[in-house]
N, C-alpha and C. Protein backbone atom coordinates (compact mmCIF):
# COMPACT_ATOMS: atom_id res chain seq x y z
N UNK A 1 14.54 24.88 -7.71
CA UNK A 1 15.01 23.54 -7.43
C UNK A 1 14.18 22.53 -8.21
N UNK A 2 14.54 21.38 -8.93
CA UNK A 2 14.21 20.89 -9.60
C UNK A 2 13.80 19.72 -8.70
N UNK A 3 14.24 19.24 -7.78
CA UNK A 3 13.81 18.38 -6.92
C UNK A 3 14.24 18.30 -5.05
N UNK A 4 13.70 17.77 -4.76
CA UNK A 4 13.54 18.07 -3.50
C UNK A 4 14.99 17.96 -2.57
N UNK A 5 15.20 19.20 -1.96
CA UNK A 5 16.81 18.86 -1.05
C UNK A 5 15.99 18.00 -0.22
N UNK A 6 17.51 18.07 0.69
CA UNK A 6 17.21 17.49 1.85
C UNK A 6 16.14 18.24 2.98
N UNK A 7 15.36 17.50 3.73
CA UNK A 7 14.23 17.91 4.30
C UNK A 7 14.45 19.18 5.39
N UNK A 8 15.42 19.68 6.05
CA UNK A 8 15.85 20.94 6.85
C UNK A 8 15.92 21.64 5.66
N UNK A 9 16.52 21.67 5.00
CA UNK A 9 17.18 22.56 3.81
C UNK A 9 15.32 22.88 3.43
N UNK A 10 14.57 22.05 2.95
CA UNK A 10 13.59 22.93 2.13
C UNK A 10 12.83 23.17 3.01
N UNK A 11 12.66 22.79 4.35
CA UNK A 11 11.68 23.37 5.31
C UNK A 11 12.55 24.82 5.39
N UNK A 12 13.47 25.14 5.64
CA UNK A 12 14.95 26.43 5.60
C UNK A 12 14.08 27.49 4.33
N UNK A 13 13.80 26.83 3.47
CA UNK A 13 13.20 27.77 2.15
C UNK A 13 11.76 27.73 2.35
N UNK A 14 11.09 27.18 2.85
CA UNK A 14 9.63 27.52 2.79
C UNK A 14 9.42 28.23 3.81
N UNK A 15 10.41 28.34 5.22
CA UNK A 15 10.23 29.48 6.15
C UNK A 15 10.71 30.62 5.65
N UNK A 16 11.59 31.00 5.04
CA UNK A 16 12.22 32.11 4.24
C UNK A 16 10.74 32.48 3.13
N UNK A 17 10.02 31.74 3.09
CA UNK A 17 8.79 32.54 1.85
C UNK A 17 9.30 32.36 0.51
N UNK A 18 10.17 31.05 0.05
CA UNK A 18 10.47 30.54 -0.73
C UNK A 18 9.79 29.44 -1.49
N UNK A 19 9.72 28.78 -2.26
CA UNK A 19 9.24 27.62 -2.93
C UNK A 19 10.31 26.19 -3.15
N UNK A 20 9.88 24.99 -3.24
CA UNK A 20 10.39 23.76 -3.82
C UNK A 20 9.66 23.33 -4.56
N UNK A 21 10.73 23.45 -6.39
CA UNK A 21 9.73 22.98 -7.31
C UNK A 21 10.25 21.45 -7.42
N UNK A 22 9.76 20.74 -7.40
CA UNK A 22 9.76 18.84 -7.61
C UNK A 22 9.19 18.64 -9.26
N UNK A 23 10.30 18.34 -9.74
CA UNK A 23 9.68 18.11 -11.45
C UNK A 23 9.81 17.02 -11.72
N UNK A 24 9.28 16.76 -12.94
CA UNK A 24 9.16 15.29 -13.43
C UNK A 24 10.37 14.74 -13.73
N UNK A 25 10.40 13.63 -13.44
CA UNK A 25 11.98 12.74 -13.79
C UNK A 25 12.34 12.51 -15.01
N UNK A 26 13.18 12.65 -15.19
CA UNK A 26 13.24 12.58 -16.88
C UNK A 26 13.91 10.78 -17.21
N UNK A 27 15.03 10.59 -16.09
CA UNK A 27 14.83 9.22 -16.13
C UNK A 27 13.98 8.06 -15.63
N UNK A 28 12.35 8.60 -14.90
CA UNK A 28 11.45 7.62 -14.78
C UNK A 28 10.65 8.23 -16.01
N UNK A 29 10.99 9.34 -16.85
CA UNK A 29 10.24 9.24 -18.03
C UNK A 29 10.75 8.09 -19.02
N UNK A 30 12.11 8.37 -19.17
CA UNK A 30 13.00 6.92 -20.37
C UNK A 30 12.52 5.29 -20.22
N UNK A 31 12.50 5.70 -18.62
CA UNK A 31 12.63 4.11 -18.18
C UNK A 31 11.28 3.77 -18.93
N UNK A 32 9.90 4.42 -18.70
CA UNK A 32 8.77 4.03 -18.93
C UNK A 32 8.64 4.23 -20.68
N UNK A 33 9.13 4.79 -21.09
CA UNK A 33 9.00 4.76 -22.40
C UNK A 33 9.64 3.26 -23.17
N UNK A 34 11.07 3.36 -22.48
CA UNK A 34 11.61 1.99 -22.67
C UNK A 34 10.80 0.48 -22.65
N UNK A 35 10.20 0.74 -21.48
CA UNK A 35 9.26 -0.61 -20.99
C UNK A 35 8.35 -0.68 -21.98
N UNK A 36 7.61 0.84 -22.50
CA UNK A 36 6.36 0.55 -23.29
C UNK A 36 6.77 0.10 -24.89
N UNK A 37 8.14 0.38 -25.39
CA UNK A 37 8.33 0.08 -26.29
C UNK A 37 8.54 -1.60 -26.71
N UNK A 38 9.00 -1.78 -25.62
CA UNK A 38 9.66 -3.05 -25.62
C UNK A 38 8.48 -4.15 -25.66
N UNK A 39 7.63 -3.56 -24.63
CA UNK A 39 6.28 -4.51 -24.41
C UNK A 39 5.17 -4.15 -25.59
N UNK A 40 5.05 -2.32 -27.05
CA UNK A 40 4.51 -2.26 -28.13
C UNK A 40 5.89 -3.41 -29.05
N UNK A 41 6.71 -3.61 -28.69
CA UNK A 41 7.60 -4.80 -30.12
C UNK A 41 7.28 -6.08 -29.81
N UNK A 42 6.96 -6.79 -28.77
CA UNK A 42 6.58 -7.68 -28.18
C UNK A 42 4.90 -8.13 -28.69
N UNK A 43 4.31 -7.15 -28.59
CA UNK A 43 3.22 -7.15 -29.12
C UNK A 43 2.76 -7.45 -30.45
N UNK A 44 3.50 -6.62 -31.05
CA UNK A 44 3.80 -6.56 -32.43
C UNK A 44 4.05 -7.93 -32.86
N UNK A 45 5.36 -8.35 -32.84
CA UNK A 45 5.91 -9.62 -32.76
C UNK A 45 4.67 -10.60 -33.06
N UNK A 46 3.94 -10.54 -31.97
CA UNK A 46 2.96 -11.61 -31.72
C UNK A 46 1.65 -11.57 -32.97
N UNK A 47 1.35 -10.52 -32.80
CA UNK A 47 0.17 -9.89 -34.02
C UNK A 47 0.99 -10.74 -35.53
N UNK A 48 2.19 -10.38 -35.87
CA UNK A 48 2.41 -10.71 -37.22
C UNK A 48 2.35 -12.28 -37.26
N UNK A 49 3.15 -12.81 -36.38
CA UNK A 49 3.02 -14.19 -36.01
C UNK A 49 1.45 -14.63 -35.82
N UNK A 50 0.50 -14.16 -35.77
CA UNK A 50 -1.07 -14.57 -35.40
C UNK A 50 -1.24 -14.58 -36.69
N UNK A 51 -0.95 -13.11 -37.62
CA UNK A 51 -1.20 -13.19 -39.12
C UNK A 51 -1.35 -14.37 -40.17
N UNK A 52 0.26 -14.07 -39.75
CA UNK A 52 0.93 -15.35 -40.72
C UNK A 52 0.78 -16.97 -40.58
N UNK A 53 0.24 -17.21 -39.61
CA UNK A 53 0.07 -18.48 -39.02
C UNK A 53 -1.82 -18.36 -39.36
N UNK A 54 -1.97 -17.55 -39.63
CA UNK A 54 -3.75 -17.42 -39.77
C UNK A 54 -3.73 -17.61 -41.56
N UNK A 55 -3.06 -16.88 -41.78
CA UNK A 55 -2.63 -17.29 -43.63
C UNK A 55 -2.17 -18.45 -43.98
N UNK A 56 -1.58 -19.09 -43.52
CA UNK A 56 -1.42 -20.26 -43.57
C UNK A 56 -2.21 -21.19 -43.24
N UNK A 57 -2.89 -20.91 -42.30
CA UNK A 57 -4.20 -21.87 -42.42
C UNK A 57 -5.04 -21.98 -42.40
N UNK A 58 -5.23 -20.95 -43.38
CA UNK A 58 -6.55 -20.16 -44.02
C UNK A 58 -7.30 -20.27 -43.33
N UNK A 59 -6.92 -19.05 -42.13
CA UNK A 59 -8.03 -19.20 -41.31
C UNK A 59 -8.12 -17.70 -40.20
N UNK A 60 -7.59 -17.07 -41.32
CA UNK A 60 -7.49 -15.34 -41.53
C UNK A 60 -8.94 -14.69 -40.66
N UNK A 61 -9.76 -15.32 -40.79
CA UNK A 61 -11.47 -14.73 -40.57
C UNK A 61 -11.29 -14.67 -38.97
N UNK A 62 -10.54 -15.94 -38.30
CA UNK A 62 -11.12 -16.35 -36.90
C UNK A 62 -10.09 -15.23 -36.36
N UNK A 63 -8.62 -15.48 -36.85
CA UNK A 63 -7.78 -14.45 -35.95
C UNK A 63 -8.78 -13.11 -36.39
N UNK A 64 -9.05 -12.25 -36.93
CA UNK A 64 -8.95 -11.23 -37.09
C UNK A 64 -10.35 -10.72 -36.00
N UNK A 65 -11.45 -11.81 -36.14
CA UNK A 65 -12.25 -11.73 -35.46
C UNK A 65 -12.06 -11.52 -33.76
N UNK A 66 -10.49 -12.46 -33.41
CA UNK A 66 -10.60 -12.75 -31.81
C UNK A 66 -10.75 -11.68 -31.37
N UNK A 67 -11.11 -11.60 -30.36
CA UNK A 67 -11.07 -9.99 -29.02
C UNK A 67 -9.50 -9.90 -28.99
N UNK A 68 -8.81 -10.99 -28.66
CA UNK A 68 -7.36 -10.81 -28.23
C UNK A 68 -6.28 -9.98 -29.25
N UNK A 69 -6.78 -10.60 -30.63
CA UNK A 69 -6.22 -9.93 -31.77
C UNK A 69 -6.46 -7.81 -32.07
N UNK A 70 -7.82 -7.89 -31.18
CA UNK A 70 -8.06 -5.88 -31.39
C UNK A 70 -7.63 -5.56 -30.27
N UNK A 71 -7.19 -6.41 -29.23
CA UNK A 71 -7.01 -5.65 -27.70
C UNK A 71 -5.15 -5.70 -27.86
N UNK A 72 -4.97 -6.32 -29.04
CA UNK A 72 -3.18 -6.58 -29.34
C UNK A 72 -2.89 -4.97 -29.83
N UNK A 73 -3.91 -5.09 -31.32
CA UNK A 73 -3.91 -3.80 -31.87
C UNK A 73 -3.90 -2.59 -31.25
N UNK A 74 -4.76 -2.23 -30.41
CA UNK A 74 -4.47 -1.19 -29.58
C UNK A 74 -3.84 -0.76 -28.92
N UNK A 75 -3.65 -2.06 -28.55
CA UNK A 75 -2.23 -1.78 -27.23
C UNK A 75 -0.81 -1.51 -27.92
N UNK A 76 -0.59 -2.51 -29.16
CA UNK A 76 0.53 -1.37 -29.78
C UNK A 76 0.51 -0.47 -30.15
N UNK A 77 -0.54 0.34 -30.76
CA UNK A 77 -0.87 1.74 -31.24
C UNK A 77 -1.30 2.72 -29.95
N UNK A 78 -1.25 1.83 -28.97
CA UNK A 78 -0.76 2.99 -27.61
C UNK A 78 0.79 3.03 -27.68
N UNK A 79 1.53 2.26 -27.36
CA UNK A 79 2.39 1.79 -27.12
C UNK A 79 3.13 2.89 -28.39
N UNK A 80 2.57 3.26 -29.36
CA UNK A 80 3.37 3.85 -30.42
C UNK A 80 3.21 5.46 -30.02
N UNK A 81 2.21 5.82 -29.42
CA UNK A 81 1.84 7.02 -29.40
C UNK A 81 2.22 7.49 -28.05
N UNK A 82 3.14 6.26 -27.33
CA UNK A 82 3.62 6.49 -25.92
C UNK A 82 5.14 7.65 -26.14
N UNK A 83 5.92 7.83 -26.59
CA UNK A 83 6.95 8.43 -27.07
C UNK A 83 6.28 9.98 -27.05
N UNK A 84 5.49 10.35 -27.76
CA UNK A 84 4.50 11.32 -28.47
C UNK A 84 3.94 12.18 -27.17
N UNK A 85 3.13 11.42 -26.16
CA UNK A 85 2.96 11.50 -24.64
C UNK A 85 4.17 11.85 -23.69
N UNK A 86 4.62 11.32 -23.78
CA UNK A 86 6.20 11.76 -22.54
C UNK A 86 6.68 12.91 -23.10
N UNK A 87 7.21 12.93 -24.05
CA UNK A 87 7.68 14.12 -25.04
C UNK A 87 7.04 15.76 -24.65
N UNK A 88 5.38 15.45 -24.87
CA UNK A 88 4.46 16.28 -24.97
C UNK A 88 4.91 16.71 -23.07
N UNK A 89 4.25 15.53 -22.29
CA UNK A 89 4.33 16.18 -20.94
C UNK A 89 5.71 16.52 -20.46
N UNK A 90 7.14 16.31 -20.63
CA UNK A 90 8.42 16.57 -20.35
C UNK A 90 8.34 17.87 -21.00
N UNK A 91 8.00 18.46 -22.08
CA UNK A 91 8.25 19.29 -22.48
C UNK A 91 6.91 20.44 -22.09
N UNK A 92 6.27 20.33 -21.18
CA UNK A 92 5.21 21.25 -20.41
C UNK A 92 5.86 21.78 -19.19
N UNK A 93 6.73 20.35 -18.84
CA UNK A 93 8.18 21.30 -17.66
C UNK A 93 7.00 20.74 -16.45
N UNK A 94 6.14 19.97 -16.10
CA UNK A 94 5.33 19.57 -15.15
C UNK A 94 5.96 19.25 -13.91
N UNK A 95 5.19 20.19 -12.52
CA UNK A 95 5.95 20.18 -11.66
C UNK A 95 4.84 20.32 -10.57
N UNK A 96 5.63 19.82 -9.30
CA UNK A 96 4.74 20.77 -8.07
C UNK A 96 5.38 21.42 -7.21
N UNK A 97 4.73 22.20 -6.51
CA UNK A 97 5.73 23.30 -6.35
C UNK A 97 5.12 24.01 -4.75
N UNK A 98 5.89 23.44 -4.05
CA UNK A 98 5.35 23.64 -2.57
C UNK A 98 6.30 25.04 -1.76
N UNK A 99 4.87 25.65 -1.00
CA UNK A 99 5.46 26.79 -0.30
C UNK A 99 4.61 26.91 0.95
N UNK A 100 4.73 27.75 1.63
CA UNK A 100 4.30 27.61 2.89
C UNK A 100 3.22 27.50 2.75
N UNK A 101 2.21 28.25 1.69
CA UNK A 101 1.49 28.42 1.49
C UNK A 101 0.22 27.34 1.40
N UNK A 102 0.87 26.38 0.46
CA UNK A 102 0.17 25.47 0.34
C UNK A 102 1.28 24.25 -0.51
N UNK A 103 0.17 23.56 -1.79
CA UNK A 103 0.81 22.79 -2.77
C UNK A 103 -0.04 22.74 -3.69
N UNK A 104 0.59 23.38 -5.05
CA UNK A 104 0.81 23.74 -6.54
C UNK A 104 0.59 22.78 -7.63
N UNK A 105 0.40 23.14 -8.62
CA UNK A 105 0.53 22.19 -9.37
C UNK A 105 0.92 22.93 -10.86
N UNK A 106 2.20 22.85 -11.58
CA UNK A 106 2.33 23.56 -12.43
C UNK A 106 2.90 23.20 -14.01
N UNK A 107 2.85 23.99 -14.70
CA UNK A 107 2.59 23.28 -16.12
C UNK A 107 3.17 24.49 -17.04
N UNK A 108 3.90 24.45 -17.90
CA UNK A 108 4.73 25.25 -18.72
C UNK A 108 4.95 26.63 -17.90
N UNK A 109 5.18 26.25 -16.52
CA UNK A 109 5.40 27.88 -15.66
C UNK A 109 4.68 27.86 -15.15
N UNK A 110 3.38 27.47 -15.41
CA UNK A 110 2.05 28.04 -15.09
C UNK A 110 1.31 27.62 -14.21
N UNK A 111 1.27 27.77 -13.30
CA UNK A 111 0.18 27.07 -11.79
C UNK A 111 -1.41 26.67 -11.98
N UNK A 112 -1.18 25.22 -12.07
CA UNK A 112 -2.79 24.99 -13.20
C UNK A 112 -3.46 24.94 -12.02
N UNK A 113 -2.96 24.42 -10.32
CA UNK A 113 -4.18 24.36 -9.36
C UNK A 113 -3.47 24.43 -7.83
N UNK A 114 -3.84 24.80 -6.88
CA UNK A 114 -3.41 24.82 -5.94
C UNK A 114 -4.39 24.99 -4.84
N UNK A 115 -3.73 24.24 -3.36
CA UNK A 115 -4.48 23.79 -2.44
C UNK A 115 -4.06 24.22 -1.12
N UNK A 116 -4.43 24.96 0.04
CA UNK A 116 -3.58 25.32 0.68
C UNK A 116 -3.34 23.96 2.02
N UNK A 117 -2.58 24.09 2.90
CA UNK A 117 -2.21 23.46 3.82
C UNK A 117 -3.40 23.26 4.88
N UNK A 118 -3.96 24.46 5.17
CA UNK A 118 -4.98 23.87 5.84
C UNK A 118 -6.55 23.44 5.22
N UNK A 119 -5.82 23.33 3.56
CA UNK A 119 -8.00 22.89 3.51
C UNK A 119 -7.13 20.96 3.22
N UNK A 120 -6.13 20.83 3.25
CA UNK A 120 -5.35 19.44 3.40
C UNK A 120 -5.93 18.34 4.85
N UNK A 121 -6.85 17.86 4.87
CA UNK A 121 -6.97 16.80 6.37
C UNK A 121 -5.56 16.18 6.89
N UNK A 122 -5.15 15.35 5.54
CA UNK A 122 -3.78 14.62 6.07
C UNK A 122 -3.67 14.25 4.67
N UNK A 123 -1.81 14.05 4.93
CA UNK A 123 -1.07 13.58 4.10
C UNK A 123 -0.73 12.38 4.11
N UNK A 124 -0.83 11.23 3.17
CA UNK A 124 -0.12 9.75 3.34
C UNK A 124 0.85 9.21 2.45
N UNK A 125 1.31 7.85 2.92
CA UNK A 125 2.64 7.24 2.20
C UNK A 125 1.26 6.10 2.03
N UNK A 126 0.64 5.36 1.37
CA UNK A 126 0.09 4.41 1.46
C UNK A 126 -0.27 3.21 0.15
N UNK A 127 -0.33 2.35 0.33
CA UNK A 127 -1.11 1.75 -0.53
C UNK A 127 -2.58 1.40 -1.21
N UNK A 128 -2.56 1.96 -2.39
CA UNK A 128 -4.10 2.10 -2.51
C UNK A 128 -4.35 1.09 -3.26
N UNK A 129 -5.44 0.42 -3.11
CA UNK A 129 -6.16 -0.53 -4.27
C UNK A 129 -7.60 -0.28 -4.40
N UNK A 130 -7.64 -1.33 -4.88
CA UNK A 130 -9.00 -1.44 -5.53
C UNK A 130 -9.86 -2.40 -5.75
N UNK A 131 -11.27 -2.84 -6.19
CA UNK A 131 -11.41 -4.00 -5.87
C UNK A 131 -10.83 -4.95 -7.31
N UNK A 132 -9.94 -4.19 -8.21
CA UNK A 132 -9.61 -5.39 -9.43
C UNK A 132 -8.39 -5.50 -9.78
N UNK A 133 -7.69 -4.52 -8.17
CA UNK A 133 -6.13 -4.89 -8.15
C UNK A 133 -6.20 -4.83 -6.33
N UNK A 134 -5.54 -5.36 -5.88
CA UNK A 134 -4.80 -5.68 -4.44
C UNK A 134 -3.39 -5.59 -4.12
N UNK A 135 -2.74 -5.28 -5.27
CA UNK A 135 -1.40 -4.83 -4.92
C UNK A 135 -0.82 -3.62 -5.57
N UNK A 136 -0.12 -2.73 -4.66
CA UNK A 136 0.46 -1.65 -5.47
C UNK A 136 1.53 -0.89 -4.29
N UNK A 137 2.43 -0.10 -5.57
CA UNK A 137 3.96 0.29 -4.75
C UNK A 137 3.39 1.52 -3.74
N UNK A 138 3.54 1.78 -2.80
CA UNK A 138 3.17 2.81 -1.90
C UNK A 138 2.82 4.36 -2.69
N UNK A 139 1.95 5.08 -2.47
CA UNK A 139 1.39 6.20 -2.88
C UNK A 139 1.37 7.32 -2.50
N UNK A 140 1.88 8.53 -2.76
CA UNK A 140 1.56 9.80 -2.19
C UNK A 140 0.57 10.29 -2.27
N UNK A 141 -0.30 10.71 -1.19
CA UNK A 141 -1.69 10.23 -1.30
C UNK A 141 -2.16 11.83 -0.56
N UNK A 142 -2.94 12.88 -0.79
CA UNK A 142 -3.83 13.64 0.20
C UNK A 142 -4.99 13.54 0.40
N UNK A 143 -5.62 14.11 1.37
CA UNK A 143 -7.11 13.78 1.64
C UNK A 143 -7.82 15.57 1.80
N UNK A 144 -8.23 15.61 1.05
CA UNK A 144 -9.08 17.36 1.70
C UNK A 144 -10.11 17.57 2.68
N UNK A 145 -9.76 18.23 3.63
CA UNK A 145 -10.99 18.70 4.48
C UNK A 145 -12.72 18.90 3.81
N UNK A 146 -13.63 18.62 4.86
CA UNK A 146 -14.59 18.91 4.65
C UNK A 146 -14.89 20.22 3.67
N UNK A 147 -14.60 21.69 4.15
CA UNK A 147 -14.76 22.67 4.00
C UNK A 147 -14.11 22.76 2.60
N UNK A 148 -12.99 22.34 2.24
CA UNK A 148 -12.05 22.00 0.79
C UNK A 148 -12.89 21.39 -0.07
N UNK A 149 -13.50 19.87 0.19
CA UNK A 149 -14.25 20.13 -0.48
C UNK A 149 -15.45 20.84 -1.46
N UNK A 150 -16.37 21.01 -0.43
CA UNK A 150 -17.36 21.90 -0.76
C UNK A 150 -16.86 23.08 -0.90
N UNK A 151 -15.64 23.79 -0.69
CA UNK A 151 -15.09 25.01 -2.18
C UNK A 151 -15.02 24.81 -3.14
N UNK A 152 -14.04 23.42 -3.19
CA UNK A 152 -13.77 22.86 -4.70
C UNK A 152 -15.24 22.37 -5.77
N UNK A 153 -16.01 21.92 -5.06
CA UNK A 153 -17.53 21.71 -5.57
C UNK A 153 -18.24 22.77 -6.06
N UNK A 154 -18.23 23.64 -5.21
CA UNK A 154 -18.78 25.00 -5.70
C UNK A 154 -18.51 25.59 -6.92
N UNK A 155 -16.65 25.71 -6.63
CA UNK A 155 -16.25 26.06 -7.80
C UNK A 155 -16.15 25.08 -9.15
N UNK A 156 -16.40 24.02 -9.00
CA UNK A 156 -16.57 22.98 -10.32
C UNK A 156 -18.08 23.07 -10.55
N UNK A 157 -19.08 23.61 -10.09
CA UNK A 157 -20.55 23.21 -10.66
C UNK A 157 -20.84 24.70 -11.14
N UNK A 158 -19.79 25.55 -10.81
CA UNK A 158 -19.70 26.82 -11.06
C UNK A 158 -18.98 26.94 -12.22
N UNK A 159 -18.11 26.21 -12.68
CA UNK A 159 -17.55 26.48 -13.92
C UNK A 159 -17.96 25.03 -15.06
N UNK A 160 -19.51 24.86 -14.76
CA UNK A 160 -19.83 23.72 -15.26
C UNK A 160 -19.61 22.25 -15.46
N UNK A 161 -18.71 21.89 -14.68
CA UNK A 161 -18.19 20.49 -14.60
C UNK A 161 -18.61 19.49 -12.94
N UNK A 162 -18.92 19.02 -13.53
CA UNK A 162 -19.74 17.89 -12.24
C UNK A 162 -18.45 17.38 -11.45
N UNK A 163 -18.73 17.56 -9.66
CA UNK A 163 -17.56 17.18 -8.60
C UNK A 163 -17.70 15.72 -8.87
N UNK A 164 -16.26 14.99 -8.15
CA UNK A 164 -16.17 13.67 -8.37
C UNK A 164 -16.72 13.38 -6.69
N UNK A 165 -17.82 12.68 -7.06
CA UNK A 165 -18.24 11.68 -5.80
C UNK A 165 -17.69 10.29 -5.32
N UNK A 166 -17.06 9.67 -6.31
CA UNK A 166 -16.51 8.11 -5.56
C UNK A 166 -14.71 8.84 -6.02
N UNK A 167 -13.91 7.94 -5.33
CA UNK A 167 -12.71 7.54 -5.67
C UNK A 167 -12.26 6.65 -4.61
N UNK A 168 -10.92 5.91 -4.61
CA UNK A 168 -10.23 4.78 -3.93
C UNK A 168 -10.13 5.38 -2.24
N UNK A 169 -9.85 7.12 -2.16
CA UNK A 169 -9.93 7.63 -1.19
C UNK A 169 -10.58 8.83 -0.63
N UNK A 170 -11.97 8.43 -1.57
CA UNK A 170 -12.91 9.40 -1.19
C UNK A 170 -13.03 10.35 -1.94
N UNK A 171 -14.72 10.83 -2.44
CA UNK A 171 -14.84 12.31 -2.69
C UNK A 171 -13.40 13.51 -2.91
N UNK A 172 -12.85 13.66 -1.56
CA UNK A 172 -11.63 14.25 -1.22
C UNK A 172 -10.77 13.83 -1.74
N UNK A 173 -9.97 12.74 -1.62
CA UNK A 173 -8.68 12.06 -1.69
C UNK A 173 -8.04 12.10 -2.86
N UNK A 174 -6.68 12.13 -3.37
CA UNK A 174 -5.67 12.13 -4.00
C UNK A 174 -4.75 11.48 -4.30
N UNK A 175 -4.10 10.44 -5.55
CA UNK A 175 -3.00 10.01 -5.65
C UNK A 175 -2.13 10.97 -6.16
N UNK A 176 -0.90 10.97 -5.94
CA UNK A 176 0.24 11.76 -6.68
C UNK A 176 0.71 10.49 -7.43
N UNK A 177 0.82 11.26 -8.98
CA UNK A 177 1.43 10.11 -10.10
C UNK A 177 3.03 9.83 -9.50
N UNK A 178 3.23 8.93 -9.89
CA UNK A 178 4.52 8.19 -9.55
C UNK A 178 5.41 9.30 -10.55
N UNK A 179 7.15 9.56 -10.31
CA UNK A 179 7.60 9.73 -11.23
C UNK A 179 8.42 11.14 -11.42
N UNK A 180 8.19 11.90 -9.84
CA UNK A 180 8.91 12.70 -9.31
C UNK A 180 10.49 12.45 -8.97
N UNK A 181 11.03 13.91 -9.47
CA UNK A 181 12.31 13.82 -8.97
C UNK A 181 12.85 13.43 -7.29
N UNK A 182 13.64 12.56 -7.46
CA UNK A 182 13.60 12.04 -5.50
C UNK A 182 12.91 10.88 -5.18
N UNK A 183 11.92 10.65 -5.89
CA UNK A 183 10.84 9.33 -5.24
C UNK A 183 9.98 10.05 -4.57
N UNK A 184 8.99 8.42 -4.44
CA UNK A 184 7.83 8.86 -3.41
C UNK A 184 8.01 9.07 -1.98
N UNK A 185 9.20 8.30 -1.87
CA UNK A 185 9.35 8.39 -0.10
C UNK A 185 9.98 10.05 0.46
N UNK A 186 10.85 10.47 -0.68
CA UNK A 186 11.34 11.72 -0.41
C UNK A 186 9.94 12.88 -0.42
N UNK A 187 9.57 12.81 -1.59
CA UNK A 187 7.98 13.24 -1.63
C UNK A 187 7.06 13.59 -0.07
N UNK A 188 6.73 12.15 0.18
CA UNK A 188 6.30 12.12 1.40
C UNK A 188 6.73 13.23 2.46
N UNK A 189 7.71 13.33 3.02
CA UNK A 189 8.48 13.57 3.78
C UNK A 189 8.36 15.08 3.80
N UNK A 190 8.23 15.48 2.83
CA UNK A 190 8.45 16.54 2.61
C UNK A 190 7.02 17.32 2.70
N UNK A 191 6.49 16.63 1.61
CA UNK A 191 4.49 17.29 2.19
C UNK A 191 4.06 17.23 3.50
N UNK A 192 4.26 15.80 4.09
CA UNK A 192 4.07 15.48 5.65
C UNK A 192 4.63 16.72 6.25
N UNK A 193 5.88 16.80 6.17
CA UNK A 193 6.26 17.84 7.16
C UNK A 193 6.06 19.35 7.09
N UNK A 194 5.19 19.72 5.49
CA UNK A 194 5.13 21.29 5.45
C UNK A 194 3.67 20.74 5.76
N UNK A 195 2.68 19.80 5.62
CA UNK A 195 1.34 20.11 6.03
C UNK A 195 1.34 20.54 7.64
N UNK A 196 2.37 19.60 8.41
CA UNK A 196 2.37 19.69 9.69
C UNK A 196 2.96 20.64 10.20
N UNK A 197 3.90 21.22 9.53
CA UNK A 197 4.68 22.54 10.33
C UNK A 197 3.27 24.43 9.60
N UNK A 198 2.97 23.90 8.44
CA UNK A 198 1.78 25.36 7.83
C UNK A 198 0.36 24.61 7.88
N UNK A 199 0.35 23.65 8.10
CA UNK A 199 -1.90 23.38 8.08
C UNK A 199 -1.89 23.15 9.42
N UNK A 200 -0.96 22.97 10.79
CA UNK A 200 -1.47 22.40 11.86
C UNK A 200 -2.21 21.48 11.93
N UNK A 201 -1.82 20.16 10.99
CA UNK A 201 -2.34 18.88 11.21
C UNK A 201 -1.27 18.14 11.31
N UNK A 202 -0.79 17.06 12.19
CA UNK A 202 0.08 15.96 12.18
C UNK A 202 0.13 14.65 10.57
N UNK A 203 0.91 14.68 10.07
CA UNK A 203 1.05 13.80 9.13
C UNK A 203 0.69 12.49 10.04
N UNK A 204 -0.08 11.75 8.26
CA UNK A 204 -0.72 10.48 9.04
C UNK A 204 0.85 9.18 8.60
């Protein structure tokens, strides 16, 4: 399944010892490619217009110097290499892929990480910020148990890479990227109710 049925139906398959794979949207991939293009021509736009208006009055040195003029540059030469990115990850087939078991995380077939239900504390619908943004669209969000952690630690200082100590929701905590087939709210619904029916924790 490419995205999530309706919520009986895939609880129906994860009691059967089945899976729900949730893949990436291919039209919240367009949409975002769309936006970034529009906002790298926009950009653009502006840069040549800074140029040419700097040539003209001979005064080529100051634009080229501004901060605003290299933070333009970059951002269209993201903006160009955004196409290149979607492409790359649409075509890895990126998915997650929930079973009784736990929740997956997978990548050209391939299950790059997985977490089971009970090293999960709780699952959320929430809004996360930060202190240099205060607004944002609701989040699929997990939190890992104590004990989850310090596996996952073990095994990261064990395969040489240093655990993450801060984030927006802790050591533990998790955003899910926006951009799943179904939405976030379907999303939700669906983790909430396999953490709570296989980890024996109540969704928060």
């Amino acid at each position: 399944m490419s995205g999530p049925p309706p919520l009986h139906q895939a609880i129906a398959v994860l009691d059967a010892g089945g899976q729900v794979r949730v893949a990436r949207s291919r039209g919240y991939a367009i949409g975002l490619l769309v936006l970034g293009l529009l906002v790298g021509a926009g950009l653009l736009a502006w840069l040549v217009f800074a140029v040419a208006d700097g040539l003209r009055r001979d005064r080529m040195g100051v634009v080229l110097a501004h901060p605003v003029t290299w933070a333009s540059t970059i951002a269209v030469v993201a903006c160009a290499l955004l196409p290149v990115v979607i492409a790359v990850r649409l075509h890895r087939r990126e998915a997650l892929v929930v079973t009784h078991g736990g929740l997956a995380t997978a990548s050209g077939g391939v299950i790059r990480s997985h977490v089971p239900w009970t090293g999960i504390e709780r699952v959320g619908f929430e809004r996360v910020t930060g202190p240099y943004y205060h607004f944002a669209p609701r989040s699929v969000t997990y939190v890992l148990t104590p004990a989850a952690i310090e596996a996952r630690d073990r095994a990261m200082v064990a395969a040489g890479r240093r655990p993450p100590r801060y984030g927006l929701l802790g050591p533990g905590g998790y955003v899910l990227e926006a951009g799943y087939v179904g939405g976030r709210r379907r999303l939700y619904e669906l983790l909430a109710a396999a953490h709570h029916r296989y980890g024996g924790v109540r969704p928060s």
